[in-house]
PDB file of N, CA and C in Angstrom:
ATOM      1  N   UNK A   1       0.865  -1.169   0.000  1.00  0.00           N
ATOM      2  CA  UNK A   1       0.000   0.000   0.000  1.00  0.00           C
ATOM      3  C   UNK A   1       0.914   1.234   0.000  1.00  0.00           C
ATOM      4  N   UNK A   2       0.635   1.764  -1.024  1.00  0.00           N
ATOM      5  CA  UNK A   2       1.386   3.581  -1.041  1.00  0.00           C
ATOM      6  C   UNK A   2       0.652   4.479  -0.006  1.00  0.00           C
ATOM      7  N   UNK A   3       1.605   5.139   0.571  1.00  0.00           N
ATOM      8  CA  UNK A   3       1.638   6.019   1.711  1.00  0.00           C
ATOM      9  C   UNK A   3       0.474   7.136   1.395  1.00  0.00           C
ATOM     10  N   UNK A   4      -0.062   7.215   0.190  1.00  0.00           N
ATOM     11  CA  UNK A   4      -0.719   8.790  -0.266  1.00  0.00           C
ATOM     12  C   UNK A   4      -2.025   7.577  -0.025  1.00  0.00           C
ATOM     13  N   UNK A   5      -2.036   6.544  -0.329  1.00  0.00           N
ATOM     14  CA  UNK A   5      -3.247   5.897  -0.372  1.00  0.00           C
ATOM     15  C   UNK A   5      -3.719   5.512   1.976  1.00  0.00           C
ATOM     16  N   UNK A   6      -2.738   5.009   2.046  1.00  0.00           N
ATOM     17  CA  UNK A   6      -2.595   5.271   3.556  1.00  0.00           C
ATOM     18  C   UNK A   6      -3.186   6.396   4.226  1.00  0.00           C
ATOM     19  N   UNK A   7      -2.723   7.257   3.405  1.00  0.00           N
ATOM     20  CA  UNK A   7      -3.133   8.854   4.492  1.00  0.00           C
ATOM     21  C   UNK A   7      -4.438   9.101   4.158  1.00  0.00           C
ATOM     22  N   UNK A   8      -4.919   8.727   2.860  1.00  0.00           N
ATOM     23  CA  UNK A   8      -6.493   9.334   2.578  1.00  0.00           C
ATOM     24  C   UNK A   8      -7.039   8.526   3.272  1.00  0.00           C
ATOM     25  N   UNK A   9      -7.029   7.123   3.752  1.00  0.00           N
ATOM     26  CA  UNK A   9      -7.884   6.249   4.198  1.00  0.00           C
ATOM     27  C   UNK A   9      -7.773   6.752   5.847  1.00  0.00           C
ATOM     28  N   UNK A  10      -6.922   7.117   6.187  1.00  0.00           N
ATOM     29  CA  UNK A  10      -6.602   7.104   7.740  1.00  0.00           C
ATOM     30  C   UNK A  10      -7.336   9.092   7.689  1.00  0.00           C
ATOM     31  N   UNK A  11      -6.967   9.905   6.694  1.00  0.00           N
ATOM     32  CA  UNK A  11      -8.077  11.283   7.244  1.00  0.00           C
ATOM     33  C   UNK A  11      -9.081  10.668   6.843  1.00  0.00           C
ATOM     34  N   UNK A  12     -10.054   9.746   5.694  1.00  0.00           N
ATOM     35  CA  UNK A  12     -10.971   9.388   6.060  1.00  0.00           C
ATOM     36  C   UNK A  12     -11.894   9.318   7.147  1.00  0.00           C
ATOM     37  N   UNK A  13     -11.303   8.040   8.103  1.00  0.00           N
ATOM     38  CA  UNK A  13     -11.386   7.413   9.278  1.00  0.00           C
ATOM     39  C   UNK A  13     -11.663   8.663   9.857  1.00  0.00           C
ATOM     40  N   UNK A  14     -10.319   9.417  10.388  1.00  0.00           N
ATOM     41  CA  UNK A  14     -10.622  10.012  11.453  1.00  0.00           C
ATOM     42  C   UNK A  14     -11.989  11.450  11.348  1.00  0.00           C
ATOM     43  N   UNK A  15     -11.532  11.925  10.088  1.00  0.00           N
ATOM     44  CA  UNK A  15     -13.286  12.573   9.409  1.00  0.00           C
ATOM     45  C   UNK A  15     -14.814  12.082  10.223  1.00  0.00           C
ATOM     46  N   UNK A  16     -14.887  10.818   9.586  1.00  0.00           N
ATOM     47  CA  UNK A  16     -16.170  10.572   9.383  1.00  0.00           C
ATOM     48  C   UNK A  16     -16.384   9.813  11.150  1.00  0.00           C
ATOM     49  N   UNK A  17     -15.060   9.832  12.150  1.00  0.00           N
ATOM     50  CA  UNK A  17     -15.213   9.521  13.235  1.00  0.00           C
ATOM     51  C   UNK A  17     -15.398  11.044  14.099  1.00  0.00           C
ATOM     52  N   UNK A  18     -14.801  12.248  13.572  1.00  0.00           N
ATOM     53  CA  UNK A  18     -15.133  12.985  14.548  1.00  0.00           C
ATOM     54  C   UNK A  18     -16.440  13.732  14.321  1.00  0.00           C
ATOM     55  N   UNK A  19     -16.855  13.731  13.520  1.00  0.00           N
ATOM     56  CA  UNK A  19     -18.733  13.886  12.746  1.00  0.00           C
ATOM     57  C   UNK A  19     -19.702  12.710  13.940  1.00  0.00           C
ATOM     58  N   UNK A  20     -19.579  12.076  14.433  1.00  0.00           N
ATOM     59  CA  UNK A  20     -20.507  10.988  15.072  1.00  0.00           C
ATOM     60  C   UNK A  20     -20.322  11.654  16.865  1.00  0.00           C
ATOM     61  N   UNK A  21     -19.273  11.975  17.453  1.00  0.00           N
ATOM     62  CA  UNK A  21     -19.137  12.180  18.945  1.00  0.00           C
ATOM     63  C   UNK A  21     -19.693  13.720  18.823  1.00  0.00           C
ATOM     64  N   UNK A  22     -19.374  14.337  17.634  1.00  0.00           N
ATOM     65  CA  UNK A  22     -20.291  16.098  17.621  1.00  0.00           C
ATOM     66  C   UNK A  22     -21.630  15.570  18.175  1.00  0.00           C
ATOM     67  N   UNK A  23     -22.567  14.657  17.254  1.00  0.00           N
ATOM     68  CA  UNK A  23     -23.770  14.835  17.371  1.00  0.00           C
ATOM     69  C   UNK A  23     -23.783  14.219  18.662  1.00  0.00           C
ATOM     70  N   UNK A  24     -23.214  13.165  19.312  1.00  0.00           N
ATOM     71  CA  UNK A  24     -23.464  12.841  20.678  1.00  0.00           C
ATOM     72  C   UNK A  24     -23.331  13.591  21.770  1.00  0.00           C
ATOM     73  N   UNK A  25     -22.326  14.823  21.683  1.00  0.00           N
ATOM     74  CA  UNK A  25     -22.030  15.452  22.735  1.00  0.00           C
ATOM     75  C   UNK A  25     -23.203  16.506  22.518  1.00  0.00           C
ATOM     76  N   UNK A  26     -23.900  16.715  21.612  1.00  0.00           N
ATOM     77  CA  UNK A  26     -25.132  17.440  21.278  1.00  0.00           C
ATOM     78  C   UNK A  26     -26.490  16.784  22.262  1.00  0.00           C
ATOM     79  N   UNK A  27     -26.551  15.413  22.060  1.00  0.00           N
ATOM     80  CA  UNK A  27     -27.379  15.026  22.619  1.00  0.00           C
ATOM     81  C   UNK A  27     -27.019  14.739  23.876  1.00  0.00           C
ATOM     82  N   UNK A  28     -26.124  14.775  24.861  1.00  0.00           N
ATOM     83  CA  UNK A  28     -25.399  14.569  26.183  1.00  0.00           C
ATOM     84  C   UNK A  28     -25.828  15.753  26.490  1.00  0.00           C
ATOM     85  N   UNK A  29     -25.252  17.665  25.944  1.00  0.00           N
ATOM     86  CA  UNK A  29     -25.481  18.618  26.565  1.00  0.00           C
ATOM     87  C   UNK A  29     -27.200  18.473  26.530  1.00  0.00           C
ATOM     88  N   UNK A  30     -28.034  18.143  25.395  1.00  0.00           N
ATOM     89  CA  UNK A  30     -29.661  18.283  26.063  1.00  0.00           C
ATOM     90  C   UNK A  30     -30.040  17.559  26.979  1.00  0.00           C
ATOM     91  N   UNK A  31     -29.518  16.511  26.937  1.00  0.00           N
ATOM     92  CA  UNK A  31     -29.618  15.333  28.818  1.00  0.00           C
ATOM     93  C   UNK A  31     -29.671  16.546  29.755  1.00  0.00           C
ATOM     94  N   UNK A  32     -28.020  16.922  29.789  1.00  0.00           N
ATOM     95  CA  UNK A  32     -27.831  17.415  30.970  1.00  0.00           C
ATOM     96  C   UNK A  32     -28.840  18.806  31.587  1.00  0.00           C
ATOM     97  N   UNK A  33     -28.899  19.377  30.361  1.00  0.00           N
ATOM     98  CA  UNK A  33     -29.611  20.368  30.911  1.00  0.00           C
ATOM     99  C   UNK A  33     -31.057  20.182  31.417  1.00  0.00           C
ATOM    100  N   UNK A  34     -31.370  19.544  30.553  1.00  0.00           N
ATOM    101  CA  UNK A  34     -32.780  18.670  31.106  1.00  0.00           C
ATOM    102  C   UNK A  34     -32.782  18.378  32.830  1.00  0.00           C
ATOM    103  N   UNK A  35     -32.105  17.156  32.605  1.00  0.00           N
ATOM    104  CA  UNK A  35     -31.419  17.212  34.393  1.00  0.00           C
ATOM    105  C   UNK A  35     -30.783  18.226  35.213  1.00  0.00           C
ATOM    106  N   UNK A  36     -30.464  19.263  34.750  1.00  0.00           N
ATOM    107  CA  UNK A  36     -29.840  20.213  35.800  1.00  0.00           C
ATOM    108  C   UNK A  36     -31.180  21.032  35.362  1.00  0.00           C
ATOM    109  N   UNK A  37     -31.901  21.252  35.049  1.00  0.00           N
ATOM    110  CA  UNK A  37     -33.617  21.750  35.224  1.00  0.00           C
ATOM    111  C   UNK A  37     -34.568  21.345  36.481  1.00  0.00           C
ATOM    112  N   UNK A  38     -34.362  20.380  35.531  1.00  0.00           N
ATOM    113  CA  UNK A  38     -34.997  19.331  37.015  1.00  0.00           C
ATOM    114  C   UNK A  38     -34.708  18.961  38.585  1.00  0.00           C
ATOM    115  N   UNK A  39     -33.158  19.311  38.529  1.00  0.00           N
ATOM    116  CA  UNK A  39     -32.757  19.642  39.847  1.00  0.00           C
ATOM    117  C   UNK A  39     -32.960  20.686  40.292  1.00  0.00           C
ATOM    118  N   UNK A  40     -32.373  21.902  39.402  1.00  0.00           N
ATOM    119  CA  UNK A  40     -32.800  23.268  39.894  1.00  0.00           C
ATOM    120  C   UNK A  40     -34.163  23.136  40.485  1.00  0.00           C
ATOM    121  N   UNK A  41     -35.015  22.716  39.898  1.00  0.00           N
ATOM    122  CA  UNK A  41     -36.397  23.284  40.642  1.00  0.00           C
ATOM    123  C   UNK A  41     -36.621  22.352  41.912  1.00  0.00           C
ATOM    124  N   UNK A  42     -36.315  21.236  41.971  1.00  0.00           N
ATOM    125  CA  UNK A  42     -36.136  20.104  42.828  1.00  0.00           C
ATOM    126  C   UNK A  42     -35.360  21.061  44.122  1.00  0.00           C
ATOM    127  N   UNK A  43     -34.121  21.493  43.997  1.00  0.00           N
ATOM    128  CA  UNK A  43     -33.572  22.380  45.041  1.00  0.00           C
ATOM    129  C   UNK A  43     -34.314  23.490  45.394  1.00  0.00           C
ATOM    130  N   UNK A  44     -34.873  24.145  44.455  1.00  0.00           N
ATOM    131  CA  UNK A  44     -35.549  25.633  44.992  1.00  0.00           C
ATOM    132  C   UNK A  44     -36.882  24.893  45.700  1.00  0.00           C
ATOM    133  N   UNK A  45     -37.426  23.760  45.101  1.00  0.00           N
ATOM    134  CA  UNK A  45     -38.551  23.658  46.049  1.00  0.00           C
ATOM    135  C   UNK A  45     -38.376  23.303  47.707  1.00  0.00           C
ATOM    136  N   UNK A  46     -37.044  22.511  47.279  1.00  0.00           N
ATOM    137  CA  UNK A  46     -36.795  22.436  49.301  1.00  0.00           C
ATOM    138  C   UNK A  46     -36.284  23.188  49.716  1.00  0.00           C
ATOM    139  N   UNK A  47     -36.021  24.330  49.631  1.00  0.00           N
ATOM    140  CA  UNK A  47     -35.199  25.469  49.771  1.00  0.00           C
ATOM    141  C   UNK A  47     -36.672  26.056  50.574  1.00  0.00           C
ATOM    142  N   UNK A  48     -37.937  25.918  49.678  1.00  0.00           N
ATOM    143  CA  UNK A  48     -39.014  26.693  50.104  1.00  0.00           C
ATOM    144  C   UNK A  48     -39.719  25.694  51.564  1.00  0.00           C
ATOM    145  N   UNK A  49     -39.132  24.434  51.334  1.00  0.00           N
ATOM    146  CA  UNK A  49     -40.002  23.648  52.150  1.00  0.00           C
ATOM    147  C   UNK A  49     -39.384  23.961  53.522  1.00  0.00           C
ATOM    148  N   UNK A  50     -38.239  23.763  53.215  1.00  0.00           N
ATOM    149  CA  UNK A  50     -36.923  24.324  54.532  1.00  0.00           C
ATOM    150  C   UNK A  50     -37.554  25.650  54.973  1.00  0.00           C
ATOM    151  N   UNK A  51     -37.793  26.397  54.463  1.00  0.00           N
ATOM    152  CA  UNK A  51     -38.002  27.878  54.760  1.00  0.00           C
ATOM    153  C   UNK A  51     -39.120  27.742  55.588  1.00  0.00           C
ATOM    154  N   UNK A  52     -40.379  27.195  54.800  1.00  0.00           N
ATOM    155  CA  UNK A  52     -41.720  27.178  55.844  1.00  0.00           C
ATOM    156  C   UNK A  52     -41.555  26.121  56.713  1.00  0.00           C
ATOM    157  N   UNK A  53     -40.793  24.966  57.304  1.00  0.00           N
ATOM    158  CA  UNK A  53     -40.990  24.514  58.142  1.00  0.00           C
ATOM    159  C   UNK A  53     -40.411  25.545  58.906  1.00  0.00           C
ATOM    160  N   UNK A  54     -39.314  26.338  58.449  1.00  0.00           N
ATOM    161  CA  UNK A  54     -38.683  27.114  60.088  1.00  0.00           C
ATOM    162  C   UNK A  54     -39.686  27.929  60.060  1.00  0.00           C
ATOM    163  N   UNK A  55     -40.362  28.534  59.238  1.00  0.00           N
ATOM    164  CA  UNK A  55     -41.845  29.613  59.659  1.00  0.00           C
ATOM    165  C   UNK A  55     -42.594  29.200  60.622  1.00  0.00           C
ATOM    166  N   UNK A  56     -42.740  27.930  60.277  1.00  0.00           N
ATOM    167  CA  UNK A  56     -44.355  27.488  61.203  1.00  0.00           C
ATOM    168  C   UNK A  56     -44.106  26.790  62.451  1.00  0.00           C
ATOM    169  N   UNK A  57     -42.353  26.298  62.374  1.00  0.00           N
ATOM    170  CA  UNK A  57     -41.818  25.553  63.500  1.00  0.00           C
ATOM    171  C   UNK A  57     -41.474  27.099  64.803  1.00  0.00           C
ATOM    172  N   UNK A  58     -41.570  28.528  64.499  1.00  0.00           N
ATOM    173  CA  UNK A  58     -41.479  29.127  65.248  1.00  0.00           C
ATOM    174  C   UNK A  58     -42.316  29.507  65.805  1.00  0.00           C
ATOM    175  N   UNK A  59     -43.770  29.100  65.140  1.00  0.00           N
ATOM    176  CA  UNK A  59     -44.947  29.616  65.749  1.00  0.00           C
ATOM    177  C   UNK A  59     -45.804  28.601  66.660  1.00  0.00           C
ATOM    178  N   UNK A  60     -44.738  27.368  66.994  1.00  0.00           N
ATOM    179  CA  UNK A  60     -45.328  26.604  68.101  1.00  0.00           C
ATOM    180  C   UNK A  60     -44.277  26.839  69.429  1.00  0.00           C
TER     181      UNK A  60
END
């Protein structure tokens, strides 16, 4: 195998391999944010629950 034929096959490869982890890390960042949504509000709601138990725990 000639070296010019070597190199097209090997930028090939690595081409049409770094085109496939783009679109995954595309679909990883919408996971995450999804999930760090869902936590956010998950935290602010006990944040509120925390808050009114010390409200109502001072008024006994």
């Amino acid at each position: 195998m000639t070296p010019t034929i070597f190199l097209v096959i090997l930028c090939l490869g690595v081409a049409s391999a770094a085109i496939v982890p783009e679109a995954q890390l595309d679909a990883e960042l919408q996971e995450q944010k999804v999930t760090y949504e869902e936590t956010g509000r998950l935290v602010g709601h006990m944040g509120t629950v925390q808050r009114d138990l010390k409200e109502n725990s001072a008024c006994y």
